[in-house]
Protein backbone atom coordinates (compact mmCIF):
# COMPACT_ATOMS: atom_id res chain seq x y z
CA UNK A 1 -2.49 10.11 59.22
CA UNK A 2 -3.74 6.58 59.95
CA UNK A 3 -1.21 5.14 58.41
CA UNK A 4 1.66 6.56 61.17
CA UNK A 5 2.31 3.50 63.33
CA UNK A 6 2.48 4.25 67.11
CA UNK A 7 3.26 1.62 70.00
CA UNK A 8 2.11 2.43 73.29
CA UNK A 9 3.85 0.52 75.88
CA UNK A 10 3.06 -0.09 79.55
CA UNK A 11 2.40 -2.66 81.92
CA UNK A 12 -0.84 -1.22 82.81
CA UNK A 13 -3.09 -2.50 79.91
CA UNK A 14 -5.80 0.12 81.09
CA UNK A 15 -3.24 3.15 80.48
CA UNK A 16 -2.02 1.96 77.43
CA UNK A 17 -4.76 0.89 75.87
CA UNK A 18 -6.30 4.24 76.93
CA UNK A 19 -3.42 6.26 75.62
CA UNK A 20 -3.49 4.04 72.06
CA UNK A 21 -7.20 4.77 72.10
CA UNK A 22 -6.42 8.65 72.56
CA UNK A 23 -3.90 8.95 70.10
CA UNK A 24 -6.15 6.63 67.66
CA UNK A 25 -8.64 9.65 67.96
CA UNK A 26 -6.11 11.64 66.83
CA UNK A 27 -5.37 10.15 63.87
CA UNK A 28 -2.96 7.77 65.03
CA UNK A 29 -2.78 4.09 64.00
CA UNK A 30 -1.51 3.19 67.97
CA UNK A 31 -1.35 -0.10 69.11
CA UNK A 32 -0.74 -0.90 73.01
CA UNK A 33 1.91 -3.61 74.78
CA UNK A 34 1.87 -5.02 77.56
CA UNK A 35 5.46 -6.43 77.30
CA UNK A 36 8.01 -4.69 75.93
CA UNK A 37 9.54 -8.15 74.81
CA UNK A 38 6.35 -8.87 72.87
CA UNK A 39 7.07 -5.26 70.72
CA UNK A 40 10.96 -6.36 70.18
CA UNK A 41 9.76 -9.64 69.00
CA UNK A 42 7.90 -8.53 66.34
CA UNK A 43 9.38 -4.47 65.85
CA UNK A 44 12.25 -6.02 63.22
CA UNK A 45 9.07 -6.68 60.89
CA UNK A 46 6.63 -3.97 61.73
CA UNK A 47 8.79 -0.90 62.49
CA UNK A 48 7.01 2.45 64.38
CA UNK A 49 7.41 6.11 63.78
CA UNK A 50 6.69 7.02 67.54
CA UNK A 51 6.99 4.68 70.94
CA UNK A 52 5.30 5.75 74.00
CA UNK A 53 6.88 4.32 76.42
CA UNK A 54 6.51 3.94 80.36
CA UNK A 55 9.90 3.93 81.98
CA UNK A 56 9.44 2.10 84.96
CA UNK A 57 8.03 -1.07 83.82
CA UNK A 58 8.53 -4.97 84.86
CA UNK A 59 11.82 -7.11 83.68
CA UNK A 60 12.53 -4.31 81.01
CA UNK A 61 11.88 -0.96 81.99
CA UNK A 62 11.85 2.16 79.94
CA UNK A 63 15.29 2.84 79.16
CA UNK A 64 16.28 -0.41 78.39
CA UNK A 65 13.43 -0.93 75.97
CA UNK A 66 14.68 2.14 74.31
CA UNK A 67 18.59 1.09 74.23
CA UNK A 68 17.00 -2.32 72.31
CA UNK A 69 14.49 -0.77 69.72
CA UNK A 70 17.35 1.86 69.07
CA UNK A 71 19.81 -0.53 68.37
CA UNK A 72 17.00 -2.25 65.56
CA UNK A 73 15.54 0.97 64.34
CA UNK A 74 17.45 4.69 64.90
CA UNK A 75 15.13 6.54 63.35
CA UNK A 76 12.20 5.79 65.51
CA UNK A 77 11.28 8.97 68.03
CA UNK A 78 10.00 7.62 71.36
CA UNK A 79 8.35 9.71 74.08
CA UNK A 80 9.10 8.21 77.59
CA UNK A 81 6.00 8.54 80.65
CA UNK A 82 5.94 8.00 83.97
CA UNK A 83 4.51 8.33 87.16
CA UNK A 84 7.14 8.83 88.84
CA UNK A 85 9.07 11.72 87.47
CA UNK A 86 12.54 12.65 88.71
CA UNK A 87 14.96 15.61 87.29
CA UNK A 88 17.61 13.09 86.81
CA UNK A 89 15.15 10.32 84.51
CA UNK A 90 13.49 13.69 82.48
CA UNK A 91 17.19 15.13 81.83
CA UNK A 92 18.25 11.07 80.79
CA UNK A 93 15.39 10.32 78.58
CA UNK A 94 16.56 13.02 76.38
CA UNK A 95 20.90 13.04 76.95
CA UNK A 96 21.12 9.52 77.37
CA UNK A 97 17.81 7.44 75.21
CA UNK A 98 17.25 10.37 72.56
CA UNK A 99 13.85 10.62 73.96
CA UNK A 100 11.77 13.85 72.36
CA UNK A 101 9.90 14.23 75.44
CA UNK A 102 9.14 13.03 79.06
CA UNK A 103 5.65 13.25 80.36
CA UNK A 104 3.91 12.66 83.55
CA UNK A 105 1.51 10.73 84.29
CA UNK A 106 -1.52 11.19 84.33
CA UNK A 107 -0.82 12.60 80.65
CA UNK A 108 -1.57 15.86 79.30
CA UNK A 109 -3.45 15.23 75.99
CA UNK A 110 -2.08 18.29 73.88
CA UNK A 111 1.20 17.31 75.43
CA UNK A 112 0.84 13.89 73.89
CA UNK A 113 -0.43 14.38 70.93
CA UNK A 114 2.18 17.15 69.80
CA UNK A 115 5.13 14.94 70.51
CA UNK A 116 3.62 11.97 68.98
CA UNK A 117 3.19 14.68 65.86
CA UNK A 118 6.74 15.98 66.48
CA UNK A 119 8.02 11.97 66.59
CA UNK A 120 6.01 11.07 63.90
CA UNK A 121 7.87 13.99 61.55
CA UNK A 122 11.42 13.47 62.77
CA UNK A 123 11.47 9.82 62.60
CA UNK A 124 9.76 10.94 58.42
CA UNK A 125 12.77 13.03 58.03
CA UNK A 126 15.33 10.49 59.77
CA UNK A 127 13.83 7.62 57.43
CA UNK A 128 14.00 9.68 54.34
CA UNK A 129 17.25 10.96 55.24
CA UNK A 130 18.93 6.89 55.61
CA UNK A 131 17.52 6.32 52.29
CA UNK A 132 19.10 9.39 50.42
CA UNK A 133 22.14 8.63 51.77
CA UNK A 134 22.19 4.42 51.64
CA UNK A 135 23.33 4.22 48.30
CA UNK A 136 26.16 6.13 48.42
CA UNK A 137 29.34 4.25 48.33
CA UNK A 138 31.71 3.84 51.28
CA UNK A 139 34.07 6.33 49.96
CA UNK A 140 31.27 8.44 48.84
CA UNK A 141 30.12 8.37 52.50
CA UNK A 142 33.71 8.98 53.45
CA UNK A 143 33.31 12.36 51.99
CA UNK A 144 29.92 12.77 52.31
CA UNK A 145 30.68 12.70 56.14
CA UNK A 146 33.88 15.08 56.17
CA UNK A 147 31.63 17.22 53.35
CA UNK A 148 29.11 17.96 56.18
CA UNK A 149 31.42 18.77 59.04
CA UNK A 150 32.87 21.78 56.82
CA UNK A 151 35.87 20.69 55.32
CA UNK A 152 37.19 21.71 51.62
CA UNK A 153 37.70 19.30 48.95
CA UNK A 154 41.45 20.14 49.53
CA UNK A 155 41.55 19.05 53.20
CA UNK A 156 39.71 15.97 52.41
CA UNK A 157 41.68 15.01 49.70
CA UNK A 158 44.71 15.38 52.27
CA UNK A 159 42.74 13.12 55.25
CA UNK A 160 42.14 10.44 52.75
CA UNK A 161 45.02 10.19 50.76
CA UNK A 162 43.35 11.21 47.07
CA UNK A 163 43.73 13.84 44.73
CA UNK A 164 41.63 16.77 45.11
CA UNK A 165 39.66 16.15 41.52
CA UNK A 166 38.74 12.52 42.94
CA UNK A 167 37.03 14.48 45.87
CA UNK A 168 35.31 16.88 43.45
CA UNK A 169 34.22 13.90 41.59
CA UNK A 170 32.86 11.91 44.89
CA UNK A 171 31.34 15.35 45.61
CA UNK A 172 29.49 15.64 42.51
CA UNK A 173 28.45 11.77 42.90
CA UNK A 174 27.21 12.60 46.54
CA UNK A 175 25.29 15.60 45.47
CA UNK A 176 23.61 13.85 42.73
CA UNK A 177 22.15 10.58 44.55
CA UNK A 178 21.15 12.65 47.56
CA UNK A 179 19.27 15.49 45.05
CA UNK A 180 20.82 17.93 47.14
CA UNK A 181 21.95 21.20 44.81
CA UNK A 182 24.60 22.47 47.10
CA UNK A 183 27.12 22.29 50.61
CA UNK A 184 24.09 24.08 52.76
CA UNK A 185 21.57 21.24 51.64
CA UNK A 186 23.39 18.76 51.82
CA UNK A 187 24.39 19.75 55.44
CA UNK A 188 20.53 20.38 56.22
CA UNK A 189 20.01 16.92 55.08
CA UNK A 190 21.91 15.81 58.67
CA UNK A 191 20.27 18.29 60.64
């Protein structure tokens, strides 16, 4: 699992270095920040499966950070921490940043570590997922989309304005680049 890349961020260099160093004994390649700048400078290039993330922090706290790295990287998991733990920040880590969990500080180590492993194996799945579907072509993706929501070939022939064999033939083109053999698949592919 060493190869998993985990950030750690928080302005406390003790905590984070201590949680890095926890999840590192876990199997975790974790690095800690300081600054959550520092990590946006560089995350373009060097990409995470999992952030831990404090959420009250200096110039760019928490759920800020996490607006910035989503908008560079979706398919990163991040698990938000804090010491200061209100109903309202647990029930927006998850609504509002996509966080997969909120924990208190000090941290529970089995909390951590099984949504780190949790983070690690959706952002997998997300990453996995983006490159199944990337090479599909616009239209493709057209129908792809429609495809997963339910509709028949006949009702999205009708939304797009083509014939229902062009759909069946985008539908055989989508099921063959994403290896899927079949409508349920394909829509577990999403989930």
């Amino acid at each position: 699992m060493k190869e998993t890349p985990v950030y750690v961020v928080d302005d406390d260099a003790d905590l984070g270095a201590s949680v890095a160093r926890l999840l590192g004994r876990h199997g975790f390649a974790a690095q800690a920040f300081v600054d959550p700048a520092a990590l946006l400078g560089l995350y373009a290039a060097a990409p995470a499966q999992c952030i831990v993330t404090d959420v009250m922090m200096g110039d760019l706290d928490g759920f800020a950070f996490a607006d910035r790295v989503r908008a560079i990287d979706p398919a990163t998991s991040i698990v938000f921490m804090t010491a200061w733990p209100t109903t309202a920040n647990a029930v927006d880590s998850v609504r509002r940043y996509g966080g997969l969990d909120y924990l208190e500080k000090p941290i529970d180590e089995d909390r951590l570590v099984a949504a780190v492993t949790e983070g690690v194996a959706w952002s997998r799945q997300r990453r996995e997922t983006h490159a199944r579907t990337a090479q599909l072509t616009a239209r493709e993706r057209q129908v792809f989309d429609l495809l997963v929501l339910g509709h028949p070939n006949k009702v999205i022939a009708d939304q797009l304005g083509l014939s229902p064999k062009t759909i069946e033939d985008h539908r055989a083109a989508v099921m063959a680049k994403t290896g899927v053999n079949g409508l349920a698949q394909l829509i577990a592919l999403t989930r």
